[in-house]
Structure formats: C-alpha cells, structure tokens
C-alpha atoms as a PDB file:
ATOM      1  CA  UNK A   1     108.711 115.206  83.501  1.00  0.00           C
ATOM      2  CA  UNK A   2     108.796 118.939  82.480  1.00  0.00           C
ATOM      3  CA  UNK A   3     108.429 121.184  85.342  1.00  0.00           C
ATOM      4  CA  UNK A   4     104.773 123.525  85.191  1.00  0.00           C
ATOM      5  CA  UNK A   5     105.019 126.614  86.533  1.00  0.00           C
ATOM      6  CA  UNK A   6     101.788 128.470  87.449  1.00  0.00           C
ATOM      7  CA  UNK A   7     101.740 132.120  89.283  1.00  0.00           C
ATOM      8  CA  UNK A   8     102.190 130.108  92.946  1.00  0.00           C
ATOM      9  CA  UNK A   9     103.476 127.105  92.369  1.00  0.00           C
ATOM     10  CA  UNK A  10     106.045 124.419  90.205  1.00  0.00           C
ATOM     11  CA  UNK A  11     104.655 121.221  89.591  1.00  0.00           C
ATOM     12  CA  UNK A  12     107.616 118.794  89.267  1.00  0.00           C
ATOM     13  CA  UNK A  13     108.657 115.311  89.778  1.00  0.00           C
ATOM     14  CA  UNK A  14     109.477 113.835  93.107  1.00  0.00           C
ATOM     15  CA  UNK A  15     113.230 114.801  94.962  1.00  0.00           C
ATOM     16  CA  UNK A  16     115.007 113.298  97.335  1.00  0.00           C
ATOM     17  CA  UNK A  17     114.374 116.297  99.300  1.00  0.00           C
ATOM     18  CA  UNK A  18     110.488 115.501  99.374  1.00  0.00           C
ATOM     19  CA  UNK A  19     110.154 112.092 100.949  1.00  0.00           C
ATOM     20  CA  UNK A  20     109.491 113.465 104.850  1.00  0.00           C
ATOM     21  CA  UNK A  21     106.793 115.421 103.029  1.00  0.00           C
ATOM     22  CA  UNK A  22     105.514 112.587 100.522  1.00  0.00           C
ATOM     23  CA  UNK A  23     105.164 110.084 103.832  1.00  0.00           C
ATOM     24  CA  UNK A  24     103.845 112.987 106.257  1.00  0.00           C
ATOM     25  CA  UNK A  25     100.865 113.209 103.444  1.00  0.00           C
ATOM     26  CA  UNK A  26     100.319 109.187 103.214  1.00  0.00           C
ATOM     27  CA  UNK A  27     100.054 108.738 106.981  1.00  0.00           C
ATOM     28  CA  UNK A  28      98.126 111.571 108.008  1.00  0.00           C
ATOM     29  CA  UNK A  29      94.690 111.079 109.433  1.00  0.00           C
ATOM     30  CA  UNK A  30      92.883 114.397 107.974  1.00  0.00           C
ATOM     31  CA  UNK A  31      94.802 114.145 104.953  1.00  0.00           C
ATOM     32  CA  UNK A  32      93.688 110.153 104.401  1.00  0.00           C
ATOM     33  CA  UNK A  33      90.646 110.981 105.631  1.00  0.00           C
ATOM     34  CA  UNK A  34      88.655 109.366 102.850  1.00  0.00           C
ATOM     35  CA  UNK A  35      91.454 106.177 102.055  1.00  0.00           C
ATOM     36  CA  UNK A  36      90.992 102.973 103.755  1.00  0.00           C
ATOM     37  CA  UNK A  37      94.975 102.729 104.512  1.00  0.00           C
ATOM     38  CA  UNK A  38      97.763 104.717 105.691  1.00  0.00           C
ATOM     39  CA  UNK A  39     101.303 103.966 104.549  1.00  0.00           C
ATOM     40  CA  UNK A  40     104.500 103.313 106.233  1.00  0.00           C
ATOM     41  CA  UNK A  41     107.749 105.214 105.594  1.00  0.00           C
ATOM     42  CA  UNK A  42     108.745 101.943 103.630  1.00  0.00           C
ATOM     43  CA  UNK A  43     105.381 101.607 101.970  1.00  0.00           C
ATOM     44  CA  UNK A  44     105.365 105.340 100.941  1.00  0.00           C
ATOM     45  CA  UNK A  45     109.117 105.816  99.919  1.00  0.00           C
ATOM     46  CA  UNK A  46     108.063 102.629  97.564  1.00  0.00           C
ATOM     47  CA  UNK A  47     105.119 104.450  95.876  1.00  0.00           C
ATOM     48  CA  UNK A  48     107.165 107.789  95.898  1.00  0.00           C
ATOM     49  CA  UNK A  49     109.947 106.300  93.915  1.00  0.00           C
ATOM     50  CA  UNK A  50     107.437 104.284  91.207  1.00  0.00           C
ATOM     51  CA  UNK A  51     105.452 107.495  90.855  1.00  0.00           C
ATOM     52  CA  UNK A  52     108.732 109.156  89.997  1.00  0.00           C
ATOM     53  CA  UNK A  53     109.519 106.653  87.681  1.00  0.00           C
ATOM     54  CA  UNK A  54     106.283 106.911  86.120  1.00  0.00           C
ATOM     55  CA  UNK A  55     106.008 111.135  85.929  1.00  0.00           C
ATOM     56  CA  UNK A  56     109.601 110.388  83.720  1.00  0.00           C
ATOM     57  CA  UNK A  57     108.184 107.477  81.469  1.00  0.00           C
ATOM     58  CA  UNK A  58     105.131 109.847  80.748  1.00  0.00           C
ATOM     59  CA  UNK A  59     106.087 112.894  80.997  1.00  0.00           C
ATOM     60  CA  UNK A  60     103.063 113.773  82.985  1.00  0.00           C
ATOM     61  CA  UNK A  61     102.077 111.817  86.630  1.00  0.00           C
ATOM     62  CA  UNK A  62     101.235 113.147  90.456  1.00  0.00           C
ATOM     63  CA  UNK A  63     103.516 115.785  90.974  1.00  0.00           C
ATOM     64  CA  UNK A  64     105.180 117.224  93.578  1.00  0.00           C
ATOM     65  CA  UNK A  65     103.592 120.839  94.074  1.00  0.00           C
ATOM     66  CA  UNK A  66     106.270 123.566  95.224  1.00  0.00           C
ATOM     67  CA  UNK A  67     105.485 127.049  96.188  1.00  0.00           C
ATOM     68  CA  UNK A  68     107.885 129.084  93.748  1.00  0.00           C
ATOM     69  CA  UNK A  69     109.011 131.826  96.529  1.00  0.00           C
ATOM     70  CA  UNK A  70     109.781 129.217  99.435  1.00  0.00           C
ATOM     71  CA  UNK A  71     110.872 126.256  97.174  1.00  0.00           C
ATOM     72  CA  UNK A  72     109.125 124.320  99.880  1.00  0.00           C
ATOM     73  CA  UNK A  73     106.849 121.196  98.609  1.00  0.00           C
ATOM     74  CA  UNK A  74     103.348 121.048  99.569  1.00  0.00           C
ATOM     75  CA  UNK A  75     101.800 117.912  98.080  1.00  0.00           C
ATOM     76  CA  UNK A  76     100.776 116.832  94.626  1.00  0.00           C
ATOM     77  CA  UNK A  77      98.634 117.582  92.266  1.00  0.00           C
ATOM     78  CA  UNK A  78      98.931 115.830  88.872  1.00  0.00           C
ATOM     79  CA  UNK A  79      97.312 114.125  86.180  1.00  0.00           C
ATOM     80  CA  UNK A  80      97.174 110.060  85.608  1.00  0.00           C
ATOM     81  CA  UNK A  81      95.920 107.730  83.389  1.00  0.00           C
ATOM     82  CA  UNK A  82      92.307 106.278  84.930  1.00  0.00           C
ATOM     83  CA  UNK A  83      92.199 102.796  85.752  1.00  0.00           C
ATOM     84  CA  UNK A  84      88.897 101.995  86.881  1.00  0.00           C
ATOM     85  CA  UNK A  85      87.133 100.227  84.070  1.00  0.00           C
ATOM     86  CA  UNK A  86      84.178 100.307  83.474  1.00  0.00           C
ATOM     87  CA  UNK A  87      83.539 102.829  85.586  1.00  0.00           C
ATOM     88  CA  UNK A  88      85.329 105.040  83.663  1.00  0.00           C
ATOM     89  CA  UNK A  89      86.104 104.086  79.473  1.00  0.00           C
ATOM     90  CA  UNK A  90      90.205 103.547  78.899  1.00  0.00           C
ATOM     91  CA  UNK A  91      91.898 106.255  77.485  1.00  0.00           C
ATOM     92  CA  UNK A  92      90.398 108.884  80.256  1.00  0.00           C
ATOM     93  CA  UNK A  93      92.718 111.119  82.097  1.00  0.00           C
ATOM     94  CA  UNK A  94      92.467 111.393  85.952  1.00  0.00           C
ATOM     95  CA  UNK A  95      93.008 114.746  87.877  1.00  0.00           C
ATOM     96  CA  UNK A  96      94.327 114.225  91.683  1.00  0.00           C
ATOM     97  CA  UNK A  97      95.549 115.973  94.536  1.00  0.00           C
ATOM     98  CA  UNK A  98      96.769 115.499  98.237  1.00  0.00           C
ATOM     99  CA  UNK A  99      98.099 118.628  99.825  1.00  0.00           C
ATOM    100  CA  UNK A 100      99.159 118.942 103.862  1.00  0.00           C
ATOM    101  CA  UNK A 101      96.820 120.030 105.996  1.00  0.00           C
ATOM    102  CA  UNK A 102      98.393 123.141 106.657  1.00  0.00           C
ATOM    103  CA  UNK A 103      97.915 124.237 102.916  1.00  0.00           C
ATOM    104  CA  UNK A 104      94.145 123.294 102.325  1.00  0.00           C
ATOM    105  CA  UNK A 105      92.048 126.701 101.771  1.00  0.00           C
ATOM    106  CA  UNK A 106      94.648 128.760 100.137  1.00  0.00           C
ATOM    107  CA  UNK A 107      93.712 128.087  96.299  1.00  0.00           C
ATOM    108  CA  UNK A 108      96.430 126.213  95.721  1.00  0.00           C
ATOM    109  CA  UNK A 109      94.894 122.794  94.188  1.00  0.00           C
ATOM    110  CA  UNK A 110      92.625 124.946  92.086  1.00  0.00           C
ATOM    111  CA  UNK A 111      95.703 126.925  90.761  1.00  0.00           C
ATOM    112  CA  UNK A 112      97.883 123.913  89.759  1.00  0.00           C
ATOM    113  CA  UNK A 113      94.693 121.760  88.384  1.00  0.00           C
ATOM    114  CA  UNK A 114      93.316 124.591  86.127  1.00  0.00           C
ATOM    115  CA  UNK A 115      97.260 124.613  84.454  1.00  0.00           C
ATOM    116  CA  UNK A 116      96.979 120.796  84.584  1.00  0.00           C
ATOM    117  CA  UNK A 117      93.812 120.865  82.890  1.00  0.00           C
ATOM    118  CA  UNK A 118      95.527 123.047  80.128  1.00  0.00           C
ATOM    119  CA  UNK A 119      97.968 120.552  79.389  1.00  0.00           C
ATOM    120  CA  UNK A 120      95.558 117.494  79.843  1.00  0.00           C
ATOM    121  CA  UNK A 121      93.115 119.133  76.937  1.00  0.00           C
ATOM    122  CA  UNK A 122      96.142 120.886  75.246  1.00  0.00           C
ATOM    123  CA  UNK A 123      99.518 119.637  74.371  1.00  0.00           C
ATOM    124  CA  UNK A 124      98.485 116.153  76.002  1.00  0.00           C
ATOM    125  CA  UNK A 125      95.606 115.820  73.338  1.00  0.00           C
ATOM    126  CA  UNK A 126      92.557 114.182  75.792  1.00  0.00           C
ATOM    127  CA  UNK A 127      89.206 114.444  75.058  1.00  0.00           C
ATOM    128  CA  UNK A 128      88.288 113.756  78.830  1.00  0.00           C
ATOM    129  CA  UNK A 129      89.550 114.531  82.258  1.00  0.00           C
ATOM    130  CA  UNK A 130      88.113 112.944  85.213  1.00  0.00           C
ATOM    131  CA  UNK A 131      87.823 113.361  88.818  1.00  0.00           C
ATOM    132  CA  UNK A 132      86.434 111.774  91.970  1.00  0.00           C
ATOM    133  CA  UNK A 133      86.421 111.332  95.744  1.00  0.00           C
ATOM    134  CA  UNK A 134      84.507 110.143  98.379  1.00  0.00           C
ATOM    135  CA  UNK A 135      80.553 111.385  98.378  1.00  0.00           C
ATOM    136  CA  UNK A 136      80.994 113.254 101.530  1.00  0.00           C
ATOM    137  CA  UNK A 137      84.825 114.449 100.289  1.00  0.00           C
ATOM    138  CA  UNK A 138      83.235 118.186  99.920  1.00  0.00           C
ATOM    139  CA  UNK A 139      86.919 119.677  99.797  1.00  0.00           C
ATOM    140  CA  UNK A 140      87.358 117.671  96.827  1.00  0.00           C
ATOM    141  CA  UNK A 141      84.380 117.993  95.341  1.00  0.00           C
ATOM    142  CA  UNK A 142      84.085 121.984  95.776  1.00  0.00           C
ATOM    143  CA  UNK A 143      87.321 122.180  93.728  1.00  0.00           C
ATOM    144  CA  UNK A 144      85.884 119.846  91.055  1.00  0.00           C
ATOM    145  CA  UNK A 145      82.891 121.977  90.965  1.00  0.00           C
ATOM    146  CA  UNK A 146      85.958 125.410  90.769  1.00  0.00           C
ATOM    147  CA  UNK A 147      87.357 124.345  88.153  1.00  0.00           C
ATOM    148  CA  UNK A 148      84.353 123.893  85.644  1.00  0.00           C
ATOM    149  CA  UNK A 149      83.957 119.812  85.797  1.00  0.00           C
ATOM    150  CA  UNK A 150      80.430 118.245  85.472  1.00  0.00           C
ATOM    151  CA  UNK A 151      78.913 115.937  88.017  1.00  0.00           C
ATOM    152  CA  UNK A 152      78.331 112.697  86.227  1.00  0.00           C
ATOM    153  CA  UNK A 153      77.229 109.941  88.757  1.00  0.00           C
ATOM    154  CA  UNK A 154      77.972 108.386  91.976  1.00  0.00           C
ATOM    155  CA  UNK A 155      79.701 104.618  91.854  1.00  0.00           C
ATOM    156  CA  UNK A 156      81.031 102.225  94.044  1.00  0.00           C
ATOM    157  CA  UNK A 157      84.876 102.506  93.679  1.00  0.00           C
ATOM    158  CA  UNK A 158      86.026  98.318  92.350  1.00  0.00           C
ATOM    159  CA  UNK A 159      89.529  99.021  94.826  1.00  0.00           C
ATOM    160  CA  UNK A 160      88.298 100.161  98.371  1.00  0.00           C
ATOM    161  CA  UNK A 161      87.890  97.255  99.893  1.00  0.00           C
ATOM    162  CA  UNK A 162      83.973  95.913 101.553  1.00  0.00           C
ATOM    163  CA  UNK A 163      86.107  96.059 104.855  1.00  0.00           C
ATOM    164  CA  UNK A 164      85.340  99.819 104.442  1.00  0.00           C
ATOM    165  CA  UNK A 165      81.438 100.444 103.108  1.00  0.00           C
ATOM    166  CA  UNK A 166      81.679 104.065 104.016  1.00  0.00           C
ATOM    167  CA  UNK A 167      84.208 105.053 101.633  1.00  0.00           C
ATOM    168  CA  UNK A 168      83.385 102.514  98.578  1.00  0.00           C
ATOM    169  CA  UNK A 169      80.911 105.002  97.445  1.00  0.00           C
ATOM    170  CA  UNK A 170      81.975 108.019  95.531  1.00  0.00           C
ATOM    171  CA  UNK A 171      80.839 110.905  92.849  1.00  0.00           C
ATOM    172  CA  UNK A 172      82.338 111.359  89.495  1.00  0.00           C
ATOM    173  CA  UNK A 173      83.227 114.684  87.726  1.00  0.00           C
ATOM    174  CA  UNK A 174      84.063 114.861  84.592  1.00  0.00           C
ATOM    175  CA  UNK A 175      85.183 117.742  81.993  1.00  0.00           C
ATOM    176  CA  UNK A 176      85.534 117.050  77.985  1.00  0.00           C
ATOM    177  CA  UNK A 177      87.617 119.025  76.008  1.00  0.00           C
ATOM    178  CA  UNK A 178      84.375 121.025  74.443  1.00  0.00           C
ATOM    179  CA  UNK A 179      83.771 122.345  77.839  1.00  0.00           C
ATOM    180  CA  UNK A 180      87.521 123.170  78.592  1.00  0.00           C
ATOM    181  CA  UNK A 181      87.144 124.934  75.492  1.00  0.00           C
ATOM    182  CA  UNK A 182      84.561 127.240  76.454  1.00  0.00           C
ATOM    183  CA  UNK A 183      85.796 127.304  79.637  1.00  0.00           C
ATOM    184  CA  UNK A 184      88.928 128.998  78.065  1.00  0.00           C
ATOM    185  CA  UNK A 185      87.009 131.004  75.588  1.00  0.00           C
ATOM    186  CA  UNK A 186      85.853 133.142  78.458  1.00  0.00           C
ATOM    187  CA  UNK A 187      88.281 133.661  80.927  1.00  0.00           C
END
C-alpha cells in the first residue's frame, strides 16, 4: 500500500509500532460503541495483521491514520471492498473509519476520507463509494453528510447478530462518481 498524505495526516499500512493503538481502538467502549463485540489483544493483533496483508494485496484497505508532525497513529480510515450483498451491488467501494476517542472532533476523518474519496473515484476507477453506521451513529453519519454522500436508505445489517436488535439497523450513504465530480468541480 502507497502511503496518502493529506495536509494533517499519512494514511499507511499497519506497523509493528501500531498494535497497542490498533487493540486500544477494538476494545474500547465509546469507540465500539455501535459493534456488538470487542476484541482481545489476540483477536485484534489477528485482524491487524490480515488487514495488513490485505492493504498490500490491494494496494488500498483500512489504514493506519498518522498525524504527519507527531508521527503518532490515530486510527484508520480507509477504503474496502463492500461485502454486504444485496444490500449493497458487488463491485461497490466502502469508506470506514475508527479513530481514538481522544481524536474525534478535530476534522481528522473528514480530512483523510475526502483524499480517500479522490483515489476511490480517481486512480481506483469506482463508480460508487459507500458508507454506513448505526441509525443513531450521528458522528458517523455527520461526516457522511461532510463529505458530500447521499442518504440512500436504512437496512438491517445481514452480520450483527439478532442477539443485538439495537444495532442491526443502520442508514446507508452513498456517493457516485457524477457527484464526486461536481463535488470537485467546485471546490
């Protein structure tokens, strides 16, 4: 995975370096708010090293976010491919983020999705980007809303398990590359 540099922030794959910050994120109870788990250090090391695996197989994945003057990693933000037919058609891109808690508010997410989006619509050649959370997520929907994407309909997400009825049901965002376009066009 090539590194992404915005005005804030390099978006890279996962280090060594990262993995107190990667499990802090996985087990926290404001930042997993909306998830019906929490991981263990074994559990999270596990999906920190395939994610790593992936970002190099694809050259695109959840990254880790950095802040360029303190070289110290925040989260992720990062672009996947959807899986959650037929909620959403193959081919569609996902945009994600998890930040700590101490690094919500600060523009941060908004900064490093708007770049993703760039490369999602650009060099990556989608024709959709997609985005959702939780219906009463309002962090994450408040950047979806930031960074141009449409509200397309609520669902009931097929992997969160009936165990936990008040997070199945989430919202959908969605941007194509028309309005990326003219979201570009005028900025």
């Amino acid at each position: 995975m090539k590194p992404l540099k915005t005005s804030r922030l390099v978006l890279r794959n996962w280090e060594e370096r990262d993995r107190d910050l990667f499990f802090r994120i996985n087990s926290d109870e404001r930042v997993m708010e909306f998830f019906p788990f929490r991981r263990s250090r074994q559990q999270s090391d596990d999906v920190m090293d395939r994610i790593g695996a992936e970002n190099e197989a694809n050259g695109y994945g959840w990254a880790a976010a950095e802040i360029v003057a303190t070289g110290q990693c925040i989260g992720f933000v990062g672009l996947h491919d959807c899986e959650i037919e037929p909620v959403v058609a193959a081919g569609a891109m996902e945009i994600g983020w998890r930040l700590a808690p101490e690094f919500w508010g600060l523009g941060y997410v908004t900064e490093a999705a708007s770049a993703l989006l760039d490369q999602a619509f650009g060099p990556l050649g989608r024709t959709e980007v997609v985005s959702f959370a939780v219906v009463g997520n309002h962090r994450s929907t408040a950047v979806m809303q930031r960074l141009g994407m449409r509200y397309d309909r609520e669902f009931d997400h097929p992997r969160v398990p009936d165990t936990h009825p008040a997070l199945k049901r989430h919202v959908l965002y969605t941007m194509r590359r028309a309005d990326w376009q003219g979201r570009t066009a005028t900025a």
